[in-house]
Protein backbone atom coordinates (compact mmCIF):
# COMPACT_ATOMS: atom_id res chain seq x y z
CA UNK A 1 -7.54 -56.03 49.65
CA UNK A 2 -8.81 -56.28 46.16
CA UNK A 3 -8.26 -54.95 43.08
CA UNK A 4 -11.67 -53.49 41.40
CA UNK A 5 -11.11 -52.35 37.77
CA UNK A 6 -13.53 -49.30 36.29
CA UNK A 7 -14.51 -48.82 32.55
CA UNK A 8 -16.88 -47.29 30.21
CA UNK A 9 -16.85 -45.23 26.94
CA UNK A 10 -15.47 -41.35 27.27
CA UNK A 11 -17.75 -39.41 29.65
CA UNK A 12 -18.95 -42.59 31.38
CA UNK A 13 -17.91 -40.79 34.81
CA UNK A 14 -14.58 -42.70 35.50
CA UNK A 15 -12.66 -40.01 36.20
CA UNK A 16 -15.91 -38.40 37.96
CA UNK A 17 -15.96 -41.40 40.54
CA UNK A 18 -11.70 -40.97 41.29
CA UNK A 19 -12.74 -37.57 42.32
CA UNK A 20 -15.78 -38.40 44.46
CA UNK A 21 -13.50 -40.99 46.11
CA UNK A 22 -10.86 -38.96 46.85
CA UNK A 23 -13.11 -36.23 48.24
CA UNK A 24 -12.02 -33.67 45.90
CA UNK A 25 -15.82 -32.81 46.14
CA UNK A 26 -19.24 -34.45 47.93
CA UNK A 27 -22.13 -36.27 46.19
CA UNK A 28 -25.55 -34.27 46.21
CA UNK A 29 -27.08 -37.05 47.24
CA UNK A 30 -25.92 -40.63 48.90
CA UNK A 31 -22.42 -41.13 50.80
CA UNK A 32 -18.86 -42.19 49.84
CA UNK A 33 -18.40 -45.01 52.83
CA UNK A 34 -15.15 -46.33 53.41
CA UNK A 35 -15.50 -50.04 55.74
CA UNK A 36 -19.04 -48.78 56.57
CA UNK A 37 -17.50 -45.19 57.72
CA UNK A 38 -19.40 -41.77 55.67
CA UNK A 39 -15.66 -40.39 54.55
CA UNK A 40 -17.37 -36.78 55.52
CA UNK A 41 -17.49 -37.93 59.26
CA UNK A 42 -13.49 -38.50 58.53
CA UNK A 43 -10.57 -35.77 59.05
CA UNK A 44 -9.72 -34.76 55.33
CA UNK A 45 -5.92 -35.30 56.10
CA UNK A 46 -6.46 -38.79 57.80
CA UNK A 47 -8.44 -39.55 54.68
CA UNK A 48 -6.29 -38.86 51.79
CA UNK A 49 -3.34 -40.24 53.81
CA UNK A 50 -4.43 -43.55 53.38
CA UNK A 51 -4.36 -42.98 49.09
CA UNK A 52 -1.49 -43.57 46.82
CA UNK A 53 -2.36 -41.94 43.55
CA UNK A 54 -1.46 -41.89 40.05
CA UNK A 55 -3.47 -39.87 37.10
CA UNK A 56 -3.30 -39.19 33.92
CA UNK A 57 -1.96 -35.38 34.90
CA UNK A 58 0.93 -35.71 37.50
CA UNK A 59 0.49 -32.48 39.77
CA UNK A 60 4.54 -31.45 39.85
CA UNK A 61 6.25 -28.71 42.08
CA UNK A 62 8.82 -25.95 40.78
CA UNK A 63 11.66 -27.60 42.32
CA UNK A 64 13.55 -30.45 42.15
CA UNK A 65 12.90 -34.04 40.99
CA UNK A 66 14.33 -35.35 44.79
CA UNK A 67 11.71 -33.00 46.41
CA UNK A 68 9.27 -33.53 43.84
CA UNK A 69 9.17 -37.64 45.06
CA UNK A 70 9.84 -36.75 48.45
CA UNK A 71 6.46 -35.29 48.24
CA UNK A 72 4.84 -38.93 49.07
CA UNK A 73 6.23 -39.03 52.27
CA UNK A 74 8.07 -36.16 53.40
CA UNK A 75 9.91 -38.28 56.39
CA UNK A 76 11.54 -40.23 53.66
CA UNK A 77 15.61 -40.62 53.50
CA UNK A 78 17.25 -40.07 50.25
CA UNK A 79 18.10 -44.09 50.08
CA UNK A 80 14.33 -44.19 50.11
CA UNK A 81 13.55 -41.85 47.31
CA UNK A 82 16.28 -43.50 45.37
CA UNK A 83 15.06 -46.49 45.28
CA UNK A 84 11.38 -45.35 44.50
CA UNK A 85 13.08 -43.29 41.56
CA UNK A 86 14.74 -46.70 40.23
CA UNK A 87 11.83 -48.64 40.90
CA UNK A 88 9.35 -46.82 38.78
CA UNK A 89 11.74 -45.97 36.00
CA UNK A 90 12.88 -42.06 37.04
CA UNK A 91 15.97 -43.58 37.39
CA UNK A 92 16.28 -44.07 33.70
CA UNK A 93 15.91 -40.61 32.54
CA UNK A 94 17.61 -38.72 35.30
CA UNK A 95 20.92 -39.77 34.76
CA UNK A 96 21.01 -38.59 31.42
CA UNK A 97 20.07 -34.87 33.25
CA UNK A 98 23.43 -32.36 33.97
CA UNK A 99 21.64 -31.83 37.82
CA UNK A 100 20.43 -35.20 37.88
CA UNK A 101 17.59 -35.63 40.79
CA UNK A 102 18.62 -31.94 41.51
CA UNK A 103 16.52 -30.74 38.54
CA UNK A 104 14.38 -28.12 38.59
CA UNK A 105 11.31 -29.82 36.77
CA UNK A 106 9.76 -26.21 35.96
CA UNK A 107 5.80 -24.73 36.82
CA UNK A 108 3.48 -27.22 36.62
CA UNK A 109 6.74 -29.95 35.17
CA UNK A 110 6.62 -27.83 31.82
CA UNK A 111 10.64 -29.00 31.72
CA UNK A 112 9.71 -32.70 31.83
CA UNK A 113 7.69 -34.89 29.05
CA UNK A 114 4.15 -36.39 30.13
CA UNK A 115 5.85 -40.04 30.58
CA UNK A 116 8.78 -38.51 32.87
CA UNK A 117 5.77 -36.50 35.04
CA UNK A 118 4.33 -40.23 34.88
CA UNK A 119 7.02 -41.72 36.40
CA UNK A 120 7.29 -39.19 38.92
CA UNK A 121 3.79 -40.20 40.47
CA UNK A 122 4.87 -43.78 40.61
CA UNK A 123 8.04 -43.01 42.43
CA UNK A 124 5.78 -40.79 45.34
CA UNK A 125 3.25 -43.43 45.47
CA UNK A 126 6.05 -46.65 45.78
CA UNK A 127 7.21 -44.09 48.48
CA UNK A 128 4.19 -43.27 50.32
CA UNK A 129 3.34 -46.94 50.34
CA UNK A 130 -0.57 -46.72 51.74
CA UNK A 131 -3.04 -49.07 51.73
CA UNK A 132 -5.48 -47.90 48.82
CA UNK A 133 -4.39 -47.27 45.79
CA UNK A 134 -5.95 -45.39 42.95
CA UNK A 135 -4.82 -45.55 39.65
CA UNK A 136 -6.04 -43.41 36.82
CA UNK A 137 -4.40 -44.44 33.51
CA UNK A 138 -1.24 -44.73 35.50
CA UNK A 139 0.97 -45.78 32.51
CA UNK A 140 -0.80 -43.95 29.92
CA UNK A 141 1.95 -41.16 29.10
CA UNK A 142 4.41 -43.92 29.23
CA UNK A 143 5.65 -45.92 25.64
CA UNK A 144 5.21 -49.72 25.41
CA UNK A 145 8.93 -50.19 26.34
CA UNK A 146 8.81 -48.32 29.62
CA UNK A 147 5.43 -49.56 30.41
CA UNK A 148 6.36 -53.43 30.38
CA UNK A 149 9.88 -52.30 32.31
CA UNK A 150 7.89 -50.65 35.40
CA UNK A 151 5.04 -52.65 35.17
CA UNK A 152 6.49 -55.36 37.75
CA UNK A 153 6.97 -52.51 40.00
CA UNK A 154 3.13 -51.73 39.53
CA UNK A 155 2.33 -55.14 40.45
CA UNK A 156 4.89 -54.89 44.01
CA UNK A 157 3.14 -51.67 44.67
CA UNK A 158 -0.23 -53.09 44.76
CA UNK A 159 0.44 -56.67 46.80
CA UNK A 160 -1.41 -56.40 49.57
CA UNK A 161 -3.39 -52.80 49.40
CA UNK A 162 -6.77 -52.02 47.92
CA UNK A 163 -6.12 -51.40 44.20
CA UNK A 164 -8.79 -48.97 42.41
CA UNK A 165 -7.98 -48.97 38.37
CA UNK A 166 -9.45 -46.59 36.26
CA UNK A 167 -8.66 -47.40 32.73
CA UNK A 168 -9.09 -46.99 29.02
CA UNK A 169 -7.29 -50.02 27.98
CA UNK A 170 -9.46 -53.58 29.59
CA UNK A 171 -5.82 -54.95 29.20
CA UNK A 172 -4.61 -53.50 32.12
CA UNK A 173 -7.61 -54.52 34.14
CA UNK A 174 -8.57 -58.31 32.98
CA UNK A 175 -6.77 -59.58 36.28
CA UNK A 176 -8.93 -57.60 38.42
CA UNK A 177 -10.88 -59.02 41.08
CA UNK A 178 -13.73 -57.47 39.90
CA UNK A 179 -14.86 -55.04 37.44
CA UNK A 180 -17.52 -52.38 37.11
CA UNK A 181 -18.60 -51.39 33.57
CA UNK A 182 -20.27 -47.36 33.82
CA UNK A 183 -22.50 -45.86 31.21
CA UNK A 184 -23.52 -42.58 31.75
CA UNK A 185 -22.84 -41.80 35.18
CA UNK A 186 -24.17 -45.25 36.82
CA UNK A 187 -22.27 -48.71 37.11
CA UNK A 188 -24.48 -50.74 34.65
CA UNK A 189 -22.89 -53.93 35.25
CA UNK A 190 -20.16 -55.91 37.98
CA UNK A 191 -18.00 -59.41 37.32
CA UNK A 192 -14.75 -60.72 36.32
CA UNK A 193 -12.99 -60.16 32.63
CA UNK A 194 -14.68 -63.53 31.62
CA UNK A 195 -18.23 -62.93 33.04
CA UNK A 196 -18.56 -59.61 31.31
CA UNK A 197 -17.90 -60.79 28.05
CA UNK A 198 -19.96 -63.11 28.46
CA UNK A 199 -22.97 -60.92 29.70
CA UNK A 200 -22.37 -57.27 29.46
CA UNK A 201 -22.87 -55.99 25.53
CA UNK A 202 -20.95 -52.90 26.62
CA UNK A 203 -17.84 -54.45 27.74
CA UNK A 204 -17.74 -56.64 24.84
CA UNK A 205 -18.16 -53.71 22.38
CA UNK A 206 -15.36 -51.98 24.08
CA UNK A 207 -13.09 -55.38 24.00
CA UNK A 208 -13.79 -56.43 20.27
CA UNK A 209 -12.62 -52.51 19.61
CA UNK A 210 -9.62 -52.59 21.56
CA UNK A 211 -8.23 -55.61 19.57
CA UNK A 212 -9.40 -54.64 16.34
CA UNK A 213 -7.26 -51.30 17.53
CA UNK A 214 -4.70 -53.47 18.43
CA UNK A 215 -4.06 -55.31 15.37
CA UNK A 216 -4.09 -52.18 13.47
């Protein structure tokens, strides 16, 4: 029920440990438990069931932007998908489209921009609604306008679930409940937004660059 925020410099292993959590391959050594349960001695389709997730690359269909949602939950009613499609801003774009959420989004989404493909994940993970989240630079296709007009639904999305945040930006992670700081593979250091910059010379580095960035 908490949300844990991850961060590190560029080859730290953040997007390393999404992958090892989502079982997209095994450790050599040690176990990925999940409430004190090895995830290997899990069914792999119980497993990722219980994940909502949103990366940096949005895995898209060739077919339409309806199906392409609908892929979060295939049971879902198109009143459903609708309002996932408002909620995380597909809304916005689509109507300006001649097929609207009958669009053919092309191999791999080559017919949509990286912020619509975005947008797309959010809408199938509003819709599959599970209890773990993991979000991988969720908004980081997205421009500052969009970004603060979905961000609310963000926040809905992750009331009440397990909320993993991978991110390159500590702003979107200085609420968490706690946060790890990785260096080269390990998690060097643990505590909240104020602890770490109080203790951790890492995070600090990485937060006096991000508002020197900032005010540029």
């Amino acid at each position: 029920g908490e949300v844990v925020g991850f961060v590190g410099k560029s080859g730290a292993g953040k997007s390393t440990l999404a992958d090892l959590i989502l079982r997209l391959y095994d450790p050599d050594k040690g176990e990925v438990s999940i409430d004190g349960v090895n995830i290997k001695n899990l069914k792999s389709i119980d497993y990722k069931s219980l994940f909502g997730v949103v990366t940096q690359d949005t895995i898209l269909f060739n077919d339409t932007i309806e199906n392409n949602i609908k892929y979060g939950n295939l049971n879902a009613f198109s009143k459903e998908i609708n309002i996932a499609a408002k909620l995380s801003g597909v809304e916005d774009f689509v109507k300006n489209l001649p097929n609207k959420m009958n669009t053919i989004v092309g191999e791999s989404g080559l017919k949509l921009s990286g912020g619509q493909r975005q947008r797309i994940a959010i809408a199938r993970a509003i819709l599959k609604n599970s209890p773990i989240l993991l979000l991988d630079e969720a908004t980081s296709a997205l421009d500052n306008l969009t970004e603060n007009k979905i961000q609310g639904s963000i926040k809905d999305l992750m009331m009440n679930k397990t909320s993993l945040i991978i991110a390159h930006r500590l702003s979107t992670i200085e609420d968490s409940d706690l946060i790890c700081v990785l260096d080269k593979g390990s998690i060097i250091e643990t505590g909240s937004h104020k602890e770490l910059l109080e203790k951790s010379k890492l995070y600090s580095q990485l937060h006096i660059k991000e508002k020197l960035e900032n005010e540029n």
